[in-house]
C-alpha atoms as a PDB file:
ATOM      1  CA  UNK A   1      -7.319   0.103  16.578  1.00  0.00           C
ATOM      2  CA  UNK A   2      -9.650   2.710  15.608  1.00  0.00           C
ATOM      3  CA  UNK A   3     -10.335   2.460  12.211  1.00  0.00           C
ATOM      4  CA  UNK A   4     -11.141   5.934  10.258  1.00  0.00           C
ATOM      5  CA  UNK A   5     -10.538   7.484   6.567  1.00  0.00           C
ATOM      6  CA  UNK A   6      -6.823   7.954   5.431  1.00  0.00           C
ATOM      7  CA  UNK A   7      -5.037   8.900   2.583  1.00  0.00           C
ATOM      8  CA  UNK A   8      -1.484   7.560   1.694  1.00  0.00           C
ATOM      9  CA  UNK A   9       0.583   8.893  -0.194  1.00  0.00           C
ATOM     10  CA  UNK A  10       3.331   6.921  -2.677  1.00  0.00           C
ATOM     11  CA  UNK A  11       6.415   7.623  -4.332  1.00  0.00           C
ATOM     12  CA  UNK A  12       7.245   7.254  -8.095  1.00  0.00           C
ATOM     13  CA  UNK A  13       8.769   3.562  -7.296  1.00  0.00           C
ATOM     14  CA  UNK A  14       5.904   2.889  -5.457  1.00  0.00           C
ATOM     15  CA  UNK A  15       2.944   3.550  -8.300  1.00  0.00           C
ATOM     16  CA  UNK A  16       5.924   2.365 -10.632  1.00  0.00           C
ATOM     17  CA  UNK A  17       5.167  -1.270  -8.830  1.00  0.00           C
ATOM     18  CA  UNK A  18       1.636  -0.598  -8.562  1.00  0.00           C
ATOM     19  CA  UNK A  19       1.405   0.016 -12.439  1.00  0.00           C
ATOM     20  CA  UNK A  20       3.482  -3.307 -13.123  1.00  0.00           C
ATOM     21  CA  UNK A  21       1.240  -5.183 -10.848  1.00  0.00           C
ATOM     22  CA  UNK A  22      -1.375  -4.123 -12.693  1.00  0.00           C
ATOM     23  CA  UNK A  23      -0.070  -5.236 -16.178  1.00  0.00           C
ATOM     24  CA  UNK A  24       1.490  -8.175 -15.095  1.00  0.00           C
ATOM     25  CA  UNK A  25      -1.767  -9.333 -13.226  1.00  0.00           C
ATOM     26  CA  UNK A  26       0.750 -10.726 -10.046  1.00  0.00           C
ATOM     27  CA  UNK A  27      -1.772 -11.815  -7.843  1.00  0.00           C
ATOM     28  CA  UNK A  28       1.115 -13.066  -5.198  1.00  0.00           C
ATOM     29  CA  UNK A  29       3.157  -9.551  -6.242  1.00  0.00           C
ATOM     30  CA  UNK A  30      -0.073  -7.964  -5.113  1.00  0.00           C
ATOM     31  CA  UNK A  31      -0.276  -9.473  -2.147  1.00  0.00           C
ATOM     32  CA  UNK A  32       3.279  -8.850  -1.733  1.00  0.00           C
ATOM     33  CA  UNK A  33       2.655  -5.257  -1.895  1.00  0.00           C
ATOM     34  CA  UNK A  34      -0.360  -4.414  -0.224  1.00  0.00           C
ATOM     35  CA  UNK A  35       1.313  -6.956   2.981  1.00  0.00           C
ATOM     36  CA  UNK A  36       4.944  -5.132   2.709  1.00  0.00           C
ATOM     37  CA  UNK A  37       4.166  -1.514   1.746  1.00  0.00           C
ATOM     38  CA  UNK A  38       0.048  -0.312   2.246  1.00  0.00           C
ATOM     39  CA  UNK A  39      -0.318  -1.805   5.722  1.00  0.00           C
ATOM     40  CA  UNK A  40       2.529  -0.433   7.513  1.00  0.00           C
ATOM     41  CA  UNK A  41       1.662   2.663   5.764  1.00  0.00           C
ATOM     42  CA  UNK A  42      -2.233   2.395   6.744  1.00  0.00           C
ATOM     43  CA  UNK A  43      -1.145   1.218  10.307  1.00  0.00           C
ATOM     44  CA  UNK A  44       1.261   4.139  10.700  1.00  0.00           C
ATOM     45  CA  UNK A  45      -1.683   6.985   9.542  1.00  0.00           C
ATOM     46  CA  UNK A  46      -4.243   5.187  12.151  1.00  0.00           C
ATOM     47  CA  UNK A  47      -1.557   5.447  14.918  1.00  0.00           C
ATOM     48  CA  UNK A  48      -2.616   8.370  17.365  1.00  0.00           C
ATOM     49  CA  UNK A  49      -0.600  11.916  17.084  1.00  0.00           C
END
């Protein structure tokens, strides 16, 4: 995997979460998140067109 600049982008539910991960301080809801959501949506922008 070729590994490059991306940009993501995230619904309202999803910075909804983000901002409630942040206040709450979740480290395993973080983990959660970036594991469930931000990889398959980083591994889907790195895939070739």
């Amino acid at each position: 995997m070729n590994l490059r600049k991306v940009q993501i982008v995230l619904d309202v539910s999803d910075v909804q979460q983000v901002l409630a991960i942040a206040l709450d301080e979740d480290k395993d809801k973080a983990l959660a998140y970036i594991k469930g959501s931000l990889v398959k949506q980083i591994e889907k922008s790195l895939q070739p067109h």
